[in-house]
Protein backbone atom coordinates (compact mmCIF):
# COMPACT_ATOMS: atom_id res chain seq x y z
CA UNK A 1 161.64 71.84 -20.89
CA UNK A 2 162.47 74.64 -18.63
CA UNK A 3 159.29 76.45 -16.52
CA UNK A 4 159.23 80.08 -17.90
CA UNK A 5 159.30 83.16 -14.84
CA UNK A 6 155.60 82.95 -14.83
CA UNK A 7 155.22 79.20 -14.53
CA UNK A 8 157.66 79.58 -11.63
CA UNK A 9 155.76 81.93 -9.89
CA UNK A 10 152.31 80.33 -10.47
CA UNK A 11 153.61 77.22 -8.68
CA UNK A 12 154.77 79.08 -5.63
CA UNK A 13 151.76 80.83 -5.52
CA UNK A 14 150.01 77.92 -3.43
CA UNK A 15 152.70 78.41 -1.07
CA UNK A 16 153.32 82.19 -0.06
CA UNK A 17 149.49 82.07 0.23
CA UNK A 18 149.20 78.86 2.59
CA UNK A 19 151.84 80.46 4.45
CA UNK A 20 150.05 83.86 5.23
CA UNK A 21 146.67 81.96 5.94
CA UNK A 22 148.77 80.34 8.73
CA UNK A 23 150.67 83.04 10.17
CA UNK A 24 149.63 84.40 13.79
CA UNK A 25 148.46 87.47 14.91
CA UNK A 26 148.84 89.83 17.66
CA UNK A 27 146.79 92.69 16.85
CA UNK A 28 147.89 96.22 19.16
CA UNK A 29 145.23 98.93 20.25
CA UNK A 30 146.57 102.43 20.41
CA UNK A 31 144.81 104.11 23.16
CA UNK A 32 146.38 106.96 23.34
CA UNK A 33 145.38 110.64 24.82
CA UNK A 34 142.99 112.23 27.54
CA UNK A 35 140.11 110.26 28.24
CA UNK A 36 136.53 112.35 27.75
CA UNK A 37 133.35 112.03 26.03
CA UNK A 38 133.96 115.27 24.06
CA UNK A 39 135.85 114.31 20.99
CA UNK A 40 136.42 117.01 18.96
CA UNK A 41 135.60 117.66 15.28
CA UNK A 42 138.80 118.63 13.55
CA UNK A 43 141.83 117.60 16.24
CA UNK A 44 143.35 114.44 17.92
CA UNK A 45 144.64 113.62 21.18
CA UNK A 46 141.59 112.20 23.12
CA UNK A 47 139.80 108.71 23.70
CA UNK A 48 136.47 107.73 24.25
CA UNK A 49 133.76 104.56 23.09
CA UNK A 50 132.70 106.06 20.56
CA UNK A 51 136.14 106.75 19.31
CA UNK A 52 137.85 102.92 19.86
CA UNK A 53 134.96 100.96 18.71
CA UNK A 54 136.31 100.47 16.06
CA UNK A 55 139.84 99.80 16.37
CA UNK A 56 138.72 97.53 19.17
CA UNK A 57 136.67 95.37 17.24
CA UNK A 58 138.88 95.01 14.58
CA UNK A 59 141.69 94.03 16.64
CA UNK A 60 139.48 91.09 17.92
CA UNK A 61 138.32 90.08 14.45
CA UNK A 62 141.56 88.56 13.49
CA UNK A 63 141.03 84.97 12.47
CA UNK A 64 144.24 83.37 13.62
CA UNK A 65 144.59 85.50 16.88
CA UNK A 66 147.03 85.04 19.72
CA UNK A 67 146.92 87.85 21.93
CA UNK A 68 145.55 91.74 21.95
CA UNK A 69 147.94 94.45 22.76
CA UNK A 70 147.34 97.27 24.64
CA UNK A 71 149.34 100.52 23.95
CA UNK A 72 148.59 102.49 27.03
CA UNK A 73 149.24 106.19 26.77
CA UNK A 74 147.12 108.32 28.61
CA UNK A 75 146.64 111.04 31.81
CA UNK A 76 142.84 109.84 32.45
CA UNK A 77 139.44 111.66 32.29
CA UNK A 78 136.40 111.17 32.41
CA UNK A 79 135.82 107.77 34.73
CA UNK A 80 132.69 106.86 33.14
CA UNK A 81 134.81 106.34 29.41
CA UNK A 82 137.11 104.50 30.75
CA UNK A 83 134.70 102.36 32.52
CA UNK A 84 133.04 101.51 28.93
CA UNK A 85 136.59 101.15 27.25
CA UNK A 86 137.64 98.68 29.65
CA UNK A 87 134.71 96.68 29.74
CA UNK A 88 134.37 96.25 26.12
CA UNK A 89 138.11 95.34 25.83
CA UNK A 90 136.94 92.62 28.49
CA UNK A 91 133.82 91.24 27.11
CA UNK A 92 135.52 91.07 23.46
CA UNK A 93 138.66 89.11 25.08
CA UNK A 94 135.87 86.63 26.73
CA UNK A 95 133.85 86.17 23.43
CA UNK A 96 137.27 85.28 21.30
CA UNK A 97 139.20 83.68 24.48
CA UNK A 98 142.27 85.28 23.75
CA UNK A 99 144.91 87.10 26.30
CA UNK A 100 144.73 91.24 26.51
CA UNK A 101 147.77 92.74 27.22
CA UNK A 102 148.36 95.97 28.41
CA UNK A 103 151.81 98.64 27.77
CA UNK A 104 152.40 101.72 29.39
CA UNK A 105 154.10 104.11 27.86
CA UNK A 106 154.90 107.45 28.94
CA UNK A 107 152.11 107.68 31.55
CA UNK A 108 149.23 105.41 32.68
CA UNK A 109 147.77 107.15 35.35
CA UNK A 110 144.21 107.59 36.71
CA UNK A 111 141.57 106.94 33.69
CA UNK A 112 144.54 105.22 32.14
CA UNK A 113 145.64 103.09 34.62
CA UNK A 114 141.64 101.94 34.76
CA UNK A 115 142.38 101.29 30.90
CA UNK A 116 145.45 98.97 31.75
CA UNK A 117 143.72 97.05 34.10
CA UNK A 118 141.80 95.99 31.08
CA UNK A 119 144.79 93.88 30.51
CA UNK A 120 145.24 90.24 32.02
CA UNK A 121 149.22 91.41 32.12
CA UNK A 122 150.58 94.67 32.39
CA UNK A 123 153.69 96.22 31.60
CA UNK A 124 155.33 99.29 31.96
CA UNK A 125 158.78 100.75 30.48
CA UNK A 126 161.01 101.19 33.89
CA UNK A 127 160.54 105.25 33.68
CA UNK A 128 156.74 105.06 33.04
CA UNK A 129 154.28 106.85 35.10
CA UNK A 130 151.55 104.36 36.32
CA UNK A 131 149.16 104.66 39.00
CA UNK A 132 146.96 107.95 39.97
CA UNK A 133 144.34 105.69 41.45
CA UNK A 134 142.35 108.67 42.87
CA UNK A 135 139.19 111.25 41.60
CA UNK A 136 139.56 115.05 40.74
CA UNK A 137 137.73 117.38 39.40
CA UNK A 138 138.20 121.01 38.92
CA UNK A 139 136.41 124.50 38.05
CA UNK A 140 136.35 127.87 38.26
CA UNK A 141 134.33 130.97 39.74
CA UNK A 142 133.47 133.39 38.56
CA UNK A 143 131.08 135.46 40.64
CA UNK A 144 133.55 138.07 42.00
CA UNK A 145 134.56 139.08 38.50
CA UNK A 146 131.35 139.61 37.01
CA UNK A 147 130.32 141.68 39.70
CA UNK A 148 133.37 143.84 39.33
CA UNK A 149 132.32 144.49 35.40
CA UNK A 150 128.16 145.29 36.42
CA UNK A 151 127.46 141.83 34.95
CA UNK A 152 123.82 140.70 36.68
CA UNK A 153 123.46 136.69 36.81
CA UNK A 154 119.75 135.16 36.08
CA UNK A 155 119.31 131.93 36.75
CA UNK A 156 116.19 130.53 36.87
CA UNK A 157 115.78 126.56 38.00
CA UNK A 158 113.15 123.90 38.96
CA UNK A 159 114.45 122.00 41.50
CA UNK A 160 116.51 123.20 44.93
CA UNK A 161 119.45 121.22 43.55
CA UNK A 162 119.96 122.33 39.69
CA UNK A 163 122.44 125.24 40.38
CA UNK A 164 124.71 123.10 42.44
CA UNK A 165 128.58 124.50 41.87
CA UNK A 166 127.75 127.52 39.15
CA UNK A 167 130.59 128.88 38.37
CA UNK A 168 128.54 132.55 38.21
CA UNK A 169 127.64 131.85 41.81
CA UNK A 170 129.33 131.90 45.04
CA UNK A 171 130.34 128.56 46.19
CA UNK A 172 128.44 126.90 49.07
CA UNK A 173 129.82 124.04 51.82
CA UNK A 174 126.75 122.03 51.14
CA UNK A 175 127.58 121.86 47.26
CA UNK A 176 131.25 121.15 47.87
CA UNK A 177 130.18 118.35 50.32
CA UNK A 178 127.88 116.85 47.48
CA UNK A 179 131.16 116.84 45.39
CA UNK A 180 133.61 115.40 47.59
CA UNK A 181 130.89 112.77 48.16
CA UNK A 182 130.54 111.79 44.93
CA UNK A 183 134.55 111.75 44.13
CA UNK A 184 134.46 109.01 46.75
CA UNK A 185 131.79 106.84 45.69
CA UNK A 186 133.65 106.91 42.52
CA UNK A 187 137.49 106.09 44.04
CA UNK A 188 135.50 103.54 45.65
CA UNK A 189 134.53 102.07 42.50
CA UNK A 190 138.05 102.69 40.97
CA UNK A 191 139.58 100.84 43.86
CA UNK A 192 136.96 97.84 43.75
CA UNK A 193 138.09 97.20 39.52
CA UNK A 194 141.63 97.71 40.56
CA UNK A 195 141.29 94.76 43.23
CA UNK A 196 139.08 92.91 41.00
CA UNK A 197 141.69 92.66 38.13
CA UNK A 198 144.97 92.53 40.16
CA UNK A 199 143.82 90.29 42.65
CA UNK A 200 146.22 88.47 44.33
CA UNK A 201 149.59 90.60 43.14
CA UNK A 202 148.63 94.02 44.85
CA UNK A 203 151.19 95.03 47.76
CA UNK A 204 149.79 96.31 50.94
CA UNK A 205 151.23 99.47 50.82
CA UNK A 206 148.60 102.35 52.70
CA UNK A 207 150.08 104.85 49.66
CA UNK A 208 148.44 102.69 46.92
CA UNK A 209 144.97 103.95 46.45
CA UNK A 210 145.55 107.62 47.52
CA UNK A 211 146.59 109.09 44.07
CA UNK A 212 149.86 109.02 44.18
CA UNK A 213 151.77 107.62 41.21
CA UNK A 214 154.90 105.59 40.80
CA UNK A 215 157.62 104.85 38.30
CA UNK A 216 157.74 101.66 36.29
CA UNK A 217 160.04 99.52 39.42
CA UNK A 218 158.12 100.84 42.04
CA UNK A 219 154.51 100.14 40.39
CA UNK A 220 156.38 96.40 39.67
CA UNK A 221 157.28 96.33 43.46
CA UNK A 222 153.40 97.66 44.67
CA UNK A 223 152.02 94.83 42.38
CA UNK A 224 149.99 97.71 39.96
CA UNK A 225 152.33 96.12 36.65
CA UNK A 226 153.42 92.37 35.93
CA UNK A 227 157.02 93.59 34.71
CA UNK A 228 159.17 95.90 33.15
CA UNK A 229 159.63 95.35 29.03
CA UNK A 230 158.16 97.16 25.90
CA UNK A 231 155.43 95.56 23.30
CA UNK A 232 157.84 94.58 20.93
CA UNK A 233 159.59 92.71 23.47
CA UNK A 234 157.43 91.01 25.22
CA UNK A 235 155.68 90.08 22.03
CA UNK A 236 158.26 88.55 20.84
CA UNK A 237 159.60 86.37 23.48
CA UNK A 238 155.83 84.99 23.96
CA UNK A 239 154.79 85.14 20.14
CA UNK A 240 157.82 85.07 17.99
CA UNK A 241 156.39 83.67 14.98
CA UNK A 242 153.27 86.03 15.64
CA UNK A 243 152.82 89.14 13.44
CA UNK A 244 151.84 92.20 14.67
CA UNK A 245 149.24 94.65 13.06
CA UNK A 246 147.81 98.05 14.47
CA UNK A 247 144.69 98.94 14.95
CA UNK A 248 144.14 102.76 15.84
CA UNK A 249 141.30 104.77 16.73
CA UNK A 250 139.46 106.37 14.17
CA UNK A 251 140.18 109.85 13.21
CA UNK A 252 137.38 112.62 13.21
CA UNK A 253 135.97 113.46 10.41
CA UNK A 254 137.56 116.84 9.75
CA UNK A 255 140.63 115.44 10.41
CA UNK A 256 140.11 112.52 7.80
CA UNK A 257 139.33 115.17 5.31
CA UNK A 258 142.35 117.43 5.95
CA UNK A 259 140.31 120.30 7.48
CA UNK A 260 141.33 122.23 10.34
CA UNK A 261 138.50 123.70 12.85
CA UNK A 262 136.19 125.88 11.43
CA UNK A 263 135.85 129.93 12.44
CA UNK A 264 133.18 129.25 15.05
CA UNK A 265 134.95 126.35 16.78
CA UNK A 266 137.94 128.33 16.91
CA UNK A 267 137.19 129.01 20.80
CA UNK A 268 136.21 125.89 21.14
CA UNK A 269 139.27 124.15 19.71
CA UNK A 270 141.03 126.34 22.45
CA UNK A 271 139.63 125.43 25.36
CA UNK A 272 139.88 121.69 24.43
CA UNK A 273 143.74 122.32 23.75
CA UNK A 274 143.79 123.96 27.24
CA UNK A 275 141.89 121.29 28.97
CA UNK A 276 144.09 118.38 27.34
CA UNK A 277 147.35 120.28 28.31
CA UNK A 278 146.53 120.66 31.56
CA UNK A 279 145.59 116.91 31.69
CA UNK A 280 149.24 116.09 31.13
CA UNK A 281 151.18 118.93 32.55
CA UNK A 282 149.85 117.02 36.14
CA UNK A 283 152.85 114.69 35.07
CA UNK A 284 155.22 116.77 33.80
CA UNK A 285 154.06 116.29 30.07
């Protein structure tokens, strides 16, 4: 007697199931925007622990995993962030034993290049921007202007040290010293992870830790990238029976519910857009 539509299905249940138990994973991280510990309420566009958690532990969690995949897109920030980013990437790739590779994108430069030597392989589209291994930091005064509109500046501190660099103050040598002091304690660090992780394929070239930054055949040629190819790519040639799934960062929670920035963030929300912009206008963005 012939198996009705149902009866057909029902038996190749049992199949379509064991074959999705079995299939392979290679689970991608968007890490995309400026790097900072102030994520905003209501917008996008910037990266920080808090922020990835998440994504990062969900790309791990896969049962049948092959690989992680970075998706690199980012100007930098704030060094500390990307210190914690990259180290969780690297203790969850040690607790599931599983390769991390990292993609550049458009840029990958300062706080993101830290983030792509997260990766144990790193790749780079030939006109990416990678590199930017270098500190800066950046203000404003404001001392002359408030003078010039009768504006009178109190300021009152425990401590010789606590107004170091006010921007309501006029700037002094031994403050700027302090500053350039601690820019290169941190390149120092900077350069010390870079070694660590590329050791063995960085170039000797004196231009490599000064700042500058490169395009994808030069960073291949200084030893900063493994090769030139996209995620797709690459995946493919060294998982081509994997599947790949996305995990992104988690929005914020005005943004989940469709809100824009409220009246009294509206300043707020400005500056932010400002600071990002200027984050990526350093590379042409």
């Amino acid at each position: 007697m012939p198996m009705s539509v149902t009866e057909k299905l029902a038996a190749r249940l049992p199949m379509i199931a064991d074959r999705g138990d079995k299939t392979d994973v290679v689970a991608v991280v968007k890490l995309h925007g400026v790097i900072t510990p102030h994520s905003t309420p209501f917008g996008r566009g910037t990266l920080n622990i808090s922020a990835v958690e998440s994504a990062l532990t969900r790309a791990f969690a896969h049962d049948r995993l092959k690989a992680v995949a970075l998706l690199i897109n980012s100007p930098g920030g704030a060094p500390t962030q990307s210190g914690l980013i990259a180290e969780r990437i690297r203790e969850l790739a040690a607790e599931k034993k599983v390769p991390v590779l990292a993609f550049c994108e458009d840029v990958a430069a300062s706080g993101g290049y830290w983030l792509a030597c997260a990766g144990d392989e790193i790749y780079a589209h030939r006109t990416s921007m990678v590199g930017s291994i270098g500190v800066v930091s950046g203000g404003f005064g404001f001392n002359e202007l408030i003078e010039r509109f009768g504006v009178e500046r109190r300021l009152y501190t425990a401590g010789e040290n606590k107004r170091r660099l006010d921007p309501f103050s006029p700037e002094k040598p031994e403050d700027v010293a302090w500053l350039k002091a601690m820019h290169e304690q941190l390149h120092e660090l900077f350069t010390e992870w870079v070694r660590e992780r590329r050791e063995g394929k960085l170039g000797d070239d004196p231009d490599l830790f000064s700042g500058d930054v490169w395009l994808g055949a030069k960073a291949l040629e200084l030893g900063l990238i493994d090769g030139i190819g996209t995620l797709r790519d690459v995946v493919k040639q060294r998982f081509p029976e994997a599947e790949i799934t996305v995990a992104e960062p988690k929005k914020p929670l005005l943004a989940r519910l469709g809100l824009g920035a409220p009246a009294a963030s509206a300043v707020s929300a400005m500056v932010a857009v400002a600071e990002q912009r200027s984050a990526w206008s350093r590379f042409g963005l």
